[in-house]
Protein backbone atom coordinates (compact mmCIF):
# COMPACT_ATOMS: atom_id res chain seq x y z
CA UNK A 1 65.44 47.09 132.08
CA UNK A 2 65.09 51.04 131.56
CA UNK A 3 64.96 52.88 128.44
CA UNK A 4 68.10 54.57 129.25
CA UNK A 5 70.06 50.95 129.76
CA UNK A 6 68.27 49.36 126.86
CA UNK A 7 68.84 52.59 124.65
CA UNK A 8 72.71 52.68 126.24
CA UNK A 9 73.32 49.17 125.54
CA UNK A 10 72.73 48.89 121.63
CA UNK A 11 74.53 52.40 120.67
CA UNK A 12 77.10 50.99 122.24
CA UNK A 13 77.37 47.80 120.11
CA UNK A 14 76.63 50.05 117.06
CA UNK A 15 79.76 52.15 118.39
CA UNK A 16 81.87 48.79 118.95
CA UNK A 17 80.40 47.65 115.20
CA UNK A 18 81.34 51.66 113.24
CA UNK A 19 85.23 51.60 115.12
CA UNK A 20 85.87 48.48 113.08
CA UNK A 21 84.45 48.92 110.01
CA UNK A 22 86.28 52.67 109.77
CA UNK A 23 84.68 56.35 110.41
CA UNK A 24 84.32 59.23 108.70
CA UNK A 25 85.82 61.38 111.34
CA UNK A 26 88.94 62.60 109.24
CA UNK A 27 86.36 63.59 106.71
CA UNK A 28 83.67 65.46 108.81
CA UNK A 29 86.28 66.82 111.32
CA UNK A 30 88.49 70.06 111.00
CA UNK A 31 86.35 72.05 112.99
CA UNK A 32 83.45 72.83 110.45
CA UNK A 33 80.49 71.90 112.89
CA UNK A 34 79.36 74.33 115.36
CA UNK A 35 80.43 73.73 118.30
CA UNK A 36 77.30 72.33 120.36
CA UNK A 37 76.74 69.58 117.23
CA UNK A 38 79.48 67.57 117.75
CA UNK A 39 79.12 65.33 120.83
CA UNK A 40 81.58 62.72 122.78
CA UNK A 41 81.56 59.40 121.14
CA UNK A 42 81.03 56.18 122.98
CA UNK A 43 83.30 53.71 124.17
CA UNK A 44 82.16 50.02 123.03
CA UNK A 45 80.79 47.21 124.94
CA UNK A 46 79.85 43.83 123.94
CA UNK A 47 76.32 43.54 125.81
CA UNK A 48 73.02 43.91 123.31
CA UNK A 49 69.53 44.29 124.17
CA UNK A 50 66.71 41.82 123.44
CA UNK A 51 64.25 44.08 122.92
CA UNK A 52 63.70 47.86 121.99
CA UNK A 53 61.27 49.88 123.89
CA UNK A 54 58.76 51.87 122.58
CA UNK A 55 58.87 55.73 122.44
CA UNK A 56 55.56 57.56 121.59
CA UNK A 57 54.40 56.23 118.90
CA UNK A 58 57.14 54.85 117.25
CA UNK A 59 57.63 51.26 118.12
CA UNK A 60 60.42 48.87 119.87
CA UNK A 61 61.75 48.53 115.99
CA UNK A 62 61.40 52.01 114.49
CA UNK A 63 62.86 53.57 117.56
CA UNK A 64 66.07 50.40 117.41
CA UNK A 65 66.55 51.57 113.74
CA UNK A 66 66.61 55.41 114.66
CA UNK A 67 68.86 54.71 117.33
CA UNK A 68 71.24 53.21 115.33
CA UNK A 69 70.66 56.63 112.42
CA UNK A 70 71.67 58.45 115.94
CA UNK A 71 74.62 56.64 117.21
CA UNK A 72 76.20 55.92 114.04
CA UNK A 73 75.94 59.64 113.32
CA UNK A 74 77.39 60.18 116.96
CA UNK A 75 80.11 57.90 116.20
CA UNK A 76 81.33 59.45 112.82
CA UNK A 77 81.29 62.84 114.76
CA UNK A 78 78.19 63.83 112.20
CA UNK A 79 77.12 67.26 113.89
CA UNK A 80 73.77 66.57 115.36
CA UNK A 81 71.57 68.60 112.61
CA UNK A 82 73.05 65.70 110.41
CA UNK A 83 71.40 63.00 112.84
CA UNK A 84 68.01 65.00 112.24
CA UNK A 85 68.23 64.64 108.28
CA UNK A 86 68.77 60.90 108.39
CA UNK A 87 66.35 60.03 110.48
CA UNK A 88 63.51 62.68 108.87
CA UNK A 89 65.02 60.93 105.57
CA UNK A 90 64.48 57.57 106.98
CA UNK A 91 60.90 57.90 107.91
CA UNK A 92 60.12 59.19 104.42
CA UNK A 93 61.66 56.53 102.55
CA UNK A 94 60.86 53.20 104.53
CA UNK A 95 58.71 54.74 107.81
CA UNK A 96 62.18 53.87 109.66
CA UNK A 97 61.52 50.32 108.75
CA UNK A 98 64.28 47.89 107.34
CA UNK A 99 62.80 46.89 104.33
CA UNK A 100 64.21 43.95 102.18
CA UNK A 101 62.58 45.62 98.63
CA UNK A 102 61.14 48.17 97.30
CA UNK A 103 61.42 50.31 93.97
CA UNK A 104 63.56 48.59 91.55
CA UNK A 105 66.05 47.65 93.70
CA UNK A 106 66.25 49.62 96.65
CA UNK A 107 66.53 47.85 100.21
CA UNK A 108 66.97 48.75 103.51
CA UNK A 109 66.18 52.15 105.85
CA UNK A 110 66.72 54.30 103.33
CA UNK A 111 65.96 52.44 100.16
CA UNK A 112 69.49 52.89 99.03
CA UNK A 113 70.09 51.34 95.24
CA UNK A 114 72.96 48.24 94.75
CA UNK A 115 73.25 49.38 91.21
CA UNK A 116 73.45 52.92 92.23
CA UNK A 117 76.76 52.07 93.92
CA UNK A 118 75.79 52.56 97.56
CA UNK A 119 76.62 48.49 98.68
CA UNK A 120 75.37 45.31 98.17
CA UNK A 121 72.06 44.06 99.08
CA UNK A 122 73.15 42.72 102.29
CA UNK A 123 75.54 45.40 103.19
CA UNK A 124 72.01 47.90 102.69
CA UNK A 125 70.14 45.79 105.30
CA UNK A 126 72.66 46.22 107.92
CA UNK A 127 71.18 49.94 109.72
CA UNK A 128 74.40 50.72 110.40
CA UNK A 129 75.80 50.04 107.53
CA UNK A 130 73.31 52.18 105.80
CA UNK A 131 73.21 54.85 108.20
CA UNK A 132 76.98 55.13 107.38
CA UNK A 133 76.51 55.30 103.42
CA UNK A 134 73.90 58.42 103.78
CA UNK A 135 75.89 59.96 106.08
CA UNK A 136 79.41 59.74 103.87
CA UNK A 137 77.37 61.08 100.93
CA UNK A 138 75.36 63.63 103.31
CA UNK A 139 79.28 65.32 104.45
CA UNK A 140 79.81 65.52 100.49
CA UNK A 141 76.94 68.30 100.01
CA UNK A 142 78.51 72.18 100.32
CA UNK A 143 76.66 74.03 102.99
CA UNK A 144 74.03 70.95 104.15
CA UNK A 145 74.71 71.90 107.88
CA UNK A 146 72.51 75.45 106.94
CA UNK A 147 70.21 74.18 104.19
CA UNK A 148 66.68 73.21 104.47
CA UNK A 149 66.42 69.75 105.44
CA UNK A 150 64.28 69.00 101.95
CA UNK A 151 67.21 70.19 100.25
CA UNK A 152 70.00 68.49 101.85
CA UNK A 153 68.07 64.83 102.00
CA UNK A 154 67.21 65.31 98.27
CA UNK A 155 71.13 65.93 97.76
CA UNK A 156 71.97 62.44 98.92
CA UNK A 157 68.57 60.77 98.01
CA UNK A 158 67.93 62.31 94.35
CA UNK A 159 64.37 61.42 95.17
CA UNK A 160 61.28 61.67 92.87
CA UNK A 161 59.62 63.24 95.58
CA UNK A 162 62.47 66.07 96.38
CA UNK A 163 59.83 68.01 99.22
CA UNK A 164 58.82 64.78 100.84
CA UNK A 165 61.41 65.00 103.66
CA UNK A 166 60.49 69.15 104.44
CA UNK A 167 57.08 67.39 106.56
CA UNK A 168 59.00 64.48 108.49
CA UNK A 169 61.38 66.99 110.10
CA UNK A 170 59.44 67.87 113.43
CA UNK A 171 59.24 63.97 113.76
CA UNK A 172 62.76 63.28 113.43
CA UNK A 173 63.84 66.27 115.55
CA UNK A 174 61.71 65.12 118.59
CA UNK A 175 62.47 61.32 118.35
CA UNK A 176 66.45 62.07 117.65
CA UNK A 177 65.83 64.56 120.57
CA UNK A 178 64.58 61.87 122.96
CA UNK A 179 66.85 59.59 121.97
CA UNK A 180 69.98 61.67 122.89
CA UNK A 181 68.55 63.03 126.16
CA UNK A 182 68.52 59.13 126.56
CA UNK A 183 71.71 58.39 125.93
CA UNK A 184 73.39 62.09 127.57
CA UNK A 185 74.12 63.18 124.45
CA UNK A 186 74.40 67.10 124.20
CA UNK A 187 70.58 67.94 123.50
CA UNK A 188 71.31 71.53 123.57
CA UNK A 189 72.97 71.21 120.34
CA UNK A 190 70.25 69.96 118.11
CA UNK A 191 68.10 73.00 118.81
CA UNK A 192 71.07 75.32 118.14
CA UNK A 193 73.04 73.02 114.79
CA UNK A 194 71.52 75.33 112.42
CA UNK A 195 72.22 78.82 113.85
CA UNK A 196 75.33 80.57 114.49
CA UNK A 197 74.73 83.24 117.01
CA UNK A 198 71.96 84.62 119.59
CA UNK A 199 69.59 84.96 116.45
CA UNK A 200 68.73 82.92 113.12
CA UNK A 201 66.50 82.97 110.81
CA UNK A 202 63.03 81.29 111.76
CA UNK A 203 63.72 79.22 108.33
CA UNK A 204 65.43 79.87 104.99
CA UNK A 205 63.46 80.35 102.42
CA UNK A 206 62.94 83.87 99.33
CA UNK A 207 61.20 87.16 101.00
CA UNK A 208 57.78 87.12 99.02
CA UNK A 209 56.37 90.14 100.65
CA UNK A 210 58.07 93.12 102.96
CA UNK A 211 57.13 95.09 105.82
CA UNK A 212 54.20 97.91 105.24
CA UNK A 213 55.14 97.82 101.50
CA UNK A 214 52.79 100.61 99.71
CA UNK A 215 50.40 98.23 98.34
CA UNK A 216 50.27 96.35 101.94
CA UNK A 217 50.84 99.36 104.56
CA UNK A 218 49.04 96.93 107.20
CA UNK A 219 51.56 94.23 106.83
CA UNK A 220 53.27 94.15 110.11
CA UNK A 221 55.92 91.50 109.33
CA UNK A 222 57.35 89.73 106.40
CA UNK A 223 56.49 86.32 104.39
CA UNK A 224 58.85 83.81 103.76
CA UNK A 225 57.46 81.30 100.96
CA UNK A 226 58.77 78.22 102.41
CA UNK A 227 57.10 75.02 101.31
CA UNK A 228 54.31 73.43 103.22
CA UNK A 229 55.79 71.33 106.10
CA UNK A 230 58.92 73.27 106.43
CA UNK A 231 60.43 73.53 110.07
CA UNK A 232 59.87 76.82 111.69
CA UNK A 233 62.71 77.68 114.38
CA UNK A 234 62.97 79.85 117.09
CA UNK A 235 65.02 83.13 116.03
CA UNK A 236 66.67 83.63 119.42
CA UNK A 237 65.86 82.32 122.74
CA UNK A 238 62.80 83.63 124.89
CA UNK A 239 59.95 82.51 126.27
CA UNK A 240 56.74 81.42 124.77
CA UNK A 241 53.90 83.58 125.27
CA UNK A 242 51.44 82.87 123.16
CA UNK A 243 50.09 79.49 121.61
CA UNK A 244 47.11 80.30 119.30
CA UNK A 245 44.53 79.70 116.48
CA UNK A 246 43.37 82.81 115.25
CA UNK A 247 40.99 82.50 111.99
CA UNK A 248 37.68 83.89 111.79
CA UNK A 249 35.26 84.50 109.15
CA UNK A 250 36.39 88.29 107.23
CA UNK A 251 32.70 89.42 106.35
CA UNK A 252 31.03 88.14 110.02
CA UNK A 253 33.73 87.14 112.66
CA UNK A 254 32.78 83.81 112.74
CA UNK A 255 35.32 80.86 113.85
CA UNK A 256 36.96 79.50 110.72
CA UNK A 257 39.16 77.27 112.50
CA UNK A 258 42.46 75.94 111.86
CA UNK A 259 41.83 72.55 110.80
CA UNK A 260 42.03 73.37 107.16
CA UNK A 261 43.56 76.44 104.47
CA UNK A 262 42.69 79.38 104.86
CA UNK A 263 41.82 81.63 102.12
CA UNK A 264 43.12 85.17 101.17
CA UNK A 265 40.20 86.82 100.80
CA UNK A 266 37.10 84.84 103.27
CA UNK A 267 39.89 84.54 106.52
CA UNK A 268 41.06 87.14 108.78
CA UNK A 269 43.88 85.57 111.16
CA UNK A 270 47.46 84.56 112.15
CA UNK A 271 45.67 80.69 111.71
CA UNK A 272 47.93 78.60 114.38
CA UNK A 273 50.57 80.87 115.28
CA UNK A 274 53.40 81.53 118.58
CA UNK A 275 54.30 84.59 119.99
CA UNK A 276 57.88 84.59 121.62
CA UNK A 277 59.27 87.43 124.15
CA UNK A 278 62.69 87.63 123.95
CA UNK A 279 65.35 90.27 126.41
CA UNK A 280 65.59 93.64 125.92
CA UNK A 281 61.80 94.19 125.04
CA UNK A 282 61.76 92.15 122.33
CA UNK A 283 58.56 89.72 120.95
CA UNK A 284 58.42 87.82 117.74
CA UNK A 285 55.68 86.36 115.97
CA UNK A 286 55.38 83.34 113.80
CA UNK A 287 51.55 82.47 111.73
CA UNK A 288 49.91 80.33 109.31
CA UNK A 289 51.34 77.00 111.20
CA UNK A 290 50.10 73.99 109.04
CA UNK A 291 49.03 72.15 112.90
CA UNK A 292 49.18 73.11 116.35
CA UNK A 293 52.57 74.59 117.81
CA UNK A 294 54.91 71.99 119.14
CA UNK A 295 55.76 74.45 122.14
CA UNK A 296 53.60 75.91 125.54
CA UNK A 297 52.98 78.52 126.67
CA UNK A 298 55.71 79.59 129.19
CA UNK A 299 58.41 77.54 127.83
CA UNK A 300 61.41 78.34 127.32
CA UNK A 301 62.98 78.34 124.32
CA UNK A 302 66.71 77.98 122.85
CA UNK A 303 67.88 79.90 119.50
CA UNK A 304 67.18 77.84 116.25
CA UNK A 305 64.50 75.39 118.76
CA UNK A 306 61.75 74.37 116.44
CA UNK A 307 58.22 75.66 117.24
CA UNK A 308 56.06 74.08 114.16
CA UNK A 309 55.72 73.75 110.57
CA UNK A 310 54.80 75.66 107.78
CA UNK A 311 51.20 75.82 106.67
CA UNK A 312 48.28 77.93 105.49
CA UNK A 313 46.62 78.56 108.13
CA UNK A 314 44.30 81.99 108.85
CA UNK A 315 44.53 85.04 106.57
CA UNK A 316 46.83 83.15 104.18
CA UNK A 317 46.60 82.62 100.17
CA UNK A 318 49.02 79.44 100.36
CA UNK A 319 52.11 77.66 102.36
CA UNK A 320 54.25 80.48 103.73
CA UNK A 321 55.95 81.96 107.03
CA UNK A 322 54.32 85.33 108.36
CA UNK A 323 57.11 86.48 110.29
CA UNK A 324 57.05 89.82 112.68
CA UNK A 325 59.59 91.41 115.16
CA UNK A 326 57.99 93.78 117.75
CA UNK A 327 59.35 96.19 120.40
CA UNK A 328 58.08 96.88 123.78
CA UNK A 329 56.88 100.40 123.36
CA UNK A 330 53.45 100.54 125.57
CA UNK A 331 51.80 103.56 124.21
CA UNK A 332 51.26 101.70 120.66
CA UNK A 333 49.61 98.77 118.84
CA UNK A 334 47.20 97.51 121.05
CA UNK A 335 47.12 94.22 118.81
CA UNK A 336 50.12 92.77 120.95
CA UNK A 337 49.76 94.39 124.10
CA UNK A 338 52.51 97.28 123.45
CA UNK A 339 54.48 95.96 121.24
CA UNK A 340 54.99 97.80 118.22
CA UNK A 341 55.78 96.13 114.68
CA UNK A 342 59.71 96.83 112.98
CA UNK A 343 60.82 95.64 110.43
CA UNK A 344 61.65 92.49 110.28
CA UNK A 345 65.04 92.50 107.58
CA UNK A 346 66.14 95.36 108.97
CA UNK A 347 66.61 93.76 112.43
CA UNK A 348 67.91 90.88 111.63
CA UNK A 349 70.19 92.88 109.15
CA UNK A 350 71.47 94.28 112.46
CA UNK A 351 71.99 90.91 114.30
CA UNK A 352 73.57 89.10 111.80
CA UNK A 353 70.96 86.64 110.89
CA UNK A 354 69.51 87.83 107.45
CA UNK A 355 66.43 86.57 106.28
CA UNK A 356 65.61 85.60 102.73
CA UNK A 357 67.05 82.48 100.88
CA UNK A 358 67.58 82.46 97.26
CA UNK A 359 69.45 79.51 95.53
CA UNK A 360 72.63 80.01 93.69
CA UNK A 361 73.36 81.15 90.32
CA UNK A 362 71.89 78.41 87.34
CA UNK A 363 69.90 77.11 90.60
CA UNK A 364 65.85 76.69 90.56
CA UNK A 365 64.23 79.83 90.83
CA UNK A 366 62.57 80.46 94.39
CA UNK A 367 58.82 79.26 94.53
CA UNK A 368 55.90 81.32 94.46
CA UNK A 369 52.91 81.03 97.30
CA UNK A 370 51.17 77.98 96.43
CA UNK A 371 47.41 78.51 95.06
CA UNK A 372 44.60 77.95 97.73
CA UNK A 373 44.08 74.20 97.82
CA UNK A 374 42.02 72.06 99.88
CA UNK A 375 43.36 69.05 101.99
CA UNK A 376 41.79 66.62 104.18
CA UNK A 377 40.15 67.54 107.09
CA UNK A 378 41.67 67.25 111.03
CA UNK A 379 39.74 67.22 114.18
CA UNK A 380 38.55 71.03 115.02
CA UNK A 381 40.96 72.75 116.67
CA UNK A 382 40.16 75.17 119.20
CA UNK A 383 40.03 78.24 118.43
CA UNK A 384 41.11 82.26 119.51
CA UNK A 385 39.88 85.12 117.89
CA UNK A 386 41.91 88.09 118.20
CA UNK A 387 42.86 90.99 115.04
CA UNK A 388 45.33 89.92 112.92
C-alpha cells in the first residue's frame, strides 16, 4: 500500500473518531485564520492501516502520531501554523512518542498533567485525544497565529524549558509539510499562516542594531536578536540565489568554517547565510544561520517559507538575524553584484510588514545577544569566502 493510501486511511479514522467526540470549530471559526490556513476537512471512513510508513527519519510510529497532531488539527479547522506548533511541541516533549510516564505525572505525546486538569491518564494516551486538549488550550492564547512558535507552545505547555520548542520548528514544518502534500491538504498555506501580505517579517523578534548607525556606518542591514534555533522565513516570495558559508579568519583570510560560533572580533562573514531576489529589483539577505539553509539555489520561494534557523554563525558575537534589503542599482556595491544596501525598517515600514518585536507592557524585557559560547562540534561544512 502507498504512503498516500496508508497516510489517507488513518486521518480518516482520526476524522471519523474527532466528529464524535465534538470539535472546536465554533471556537476557532469566525474567520480569524488567514485564508490559505484553514483547509477542507475529511469525510470519515471506517478502514485503518496496519502499519505506518516511514518518512525520513522519523519512523512508521512518530510519523502515525504526527499524523494524527495533523488531522486532528485539520479536523477542528486549526489554521495550519497551529498544526506546526503541535507537532514542533510534540517532538520536544516526548520525541513524538506516546509515552505512558514521565515527570510527575505527565503521559502521553505531549506529557500533558491529569492533575493539571487536561484528562485522565487514559484519555492523555489516546493521540487524538491529546492532540485535541493542546489544540483547545492553543485557540485560548491572544495573537498565537503571529507569535514565535517558542512563545505560543510555552503558552499552552508552561514548560521549564520555555525556548525548547524555538529549535524543533524546521522539523515540524517539513514533516507536517509532507504529511499534508500527502494527504492534498493546502501546502501553500503553511508557508504563508504567519504572514499577511506579499511581505513579512523574516521572524519577530527586538531590533538590536540599525542600518549604518554612526558607530556601525558599515552595517548594511539590521539584527534581530532572536533566540538560537528560531525559524527564519522568507520575507516575500523570490527565488533563491545564493546558498552559502561565508566565515574566514579576520587577521589572515583563512576558512573558519561554519560548523561552530563565530566570534565578533576573530570572524569576518555572513557564516551560513541565503540570498533571495525578489521582482522589481529587489534581493534580500539573511546570515549567521545556526546549520546549513533548508532551501537551493534556484528555488523558488513563497512569502513567510522558512529558509533556516537562527544561529551564530560568521562575523557574529551571539544568536541573532542579520537581515539586509538591497536594490538593483548596477553601478554600486560590488559585494552583491549591484545591489545596493537600504534600509531595512524603512522598507518594510513601506510594505506593511514592520520589523522589530517587543513584548507587551509588564511583559519580559526583549533579550540581549547571547555571549560567545562554544557548542559541540558538526561535520565541516564547506565553505565560501566572499566580503561580508
Amino acid at each position: 500500500m502507498t504512503l498516500r493510501s496508508l497516510l489517507s486511511l488513518a486521518v480518516a479514522v482520526i476524522a471519523a473518531f474527532v466528529l464524535c467526540a465534538g470539535g472546536l470549530a465554533g471556537l476557532v471559526g469566525g474567520g480569524t485564520a488567514t485564508a490559505g490556513c484553514v483547509p477542507t476537512a475529511f469525510s470519515a471512513s471506517a478502514a485503518s492501516p496496519v502499519v505506518w510508513p516511514a518518512v525520513g527519519g522519523w519512523d512508521s510510529d512518530q510519523v502515525g502520531n504526527a499524523a494524527t497532531i495533523v488531522a486532528t488539527g485539520n479536523r477542528l479547522e486549526v489554521p495550519a501554523r497551529g498544526w506546526v506548533i503541535a507537532v514542533a511541541t510534540a517532538i520536544q516533549e516526548s520525541g513524538l512518542r506516546n509515552l505512558a510516564g514521565g515527570d510527575r505525572d505527565s503521559v502521553g505525546l505531549f506529557q500533558q498533567r491529569p492533575s493539571q486538569g487536561w484528562g485522565t491518564p487514559t484519555q492523555l494516551q489516546d493521540p487524538a485525544y491529546a492532540s485535541q486538549a493542546f489544540y483547545r488550550k492553543l485557540v485560548t492564547v491572544a495573537g498565537w497565529e503571529t507569535m514565535p512558535l517558542t512563545d505560543a507552545a510555552q503558552a499552552v505547555q508552561v514548560s521549564a524549558y520555555p525556548h525548547a520548542y524555538a529549535r524543533h520548528e524546521n522539523a515540524a514544518t517539513d514533516l507536517v509539510t509532507t504529511i499534508a502534500d500527502t494527504l492534498d491538504l493546502p501546502a501553500d498555506g503553511l508557508a504563508g499562516c504567519a504572514t499577511t501580505g506579499p511581505w513579512t517579517a523574516p521572524v519577530h523578534a527586538p531590533l538590536v542594531s540599525g542600518f549604518r548607525v554612526p558607530e556601525r556606518p558599515g552595517h548594511d542591514g539590521v539584527d534581530l536578536a532572536a533566540p538560537r534555533g528560531t525559524l527564519i522565513r522568507a520575507a516575500a516570495a523570490g527565488t533563491v540565489r545564493t546558498v552559502a558559508c561565508n566565515a574566514v579568519h579576520a587577521d589572515s583570510g583563512a576558512d573558519w568554517g561554519c560548523d561552530r560560533d563565530g566570534d565578533p572580533v576573530r570572524t569576518r562573514g555572513c557564516g551560513w547565510y541565503v540570498d533571495l531576489e525578489h521582482p522589481a529589483g529587489l534581493l534580500t539577505r539573511y546570515c549567521h544561520m545556526d546549520q546549513p539553509p533548508t532551501v537551493r539555489q534556484g528555488q523558488q520561494v513563497a512569502a513567510g517559507q522558512p529558509l533556516g534557523v537562527v544561529g551564530s554563525t560568521g562575523h557574529s558575537s551571539g544568536p541573532h538575524l542579520h537581515y539586509e534589503v538591497r536594490v538593483h542599482r548596477p553601478a554600486h556595491d560590488n559585494r552583491a553584484h549591484g545591489y545596493e544596501p537600504v534600509d531595512p525598517v524603512a522598507h518594510h515600514s513601506r510594505v506593511g510588514a514592520p520589523l522589530g518585536h517587543h513584548p507587551p507592557p509588564g511583559g519580559p524585557p526583549p533579550r540581549p545577544f547571547q555571549s560567545h559560547r562554544p557548542r559541540p562540534s558538526r561535520p565541516r561544512a564547506s565553505s565560501y569566502r566572499s566580503k561580508e
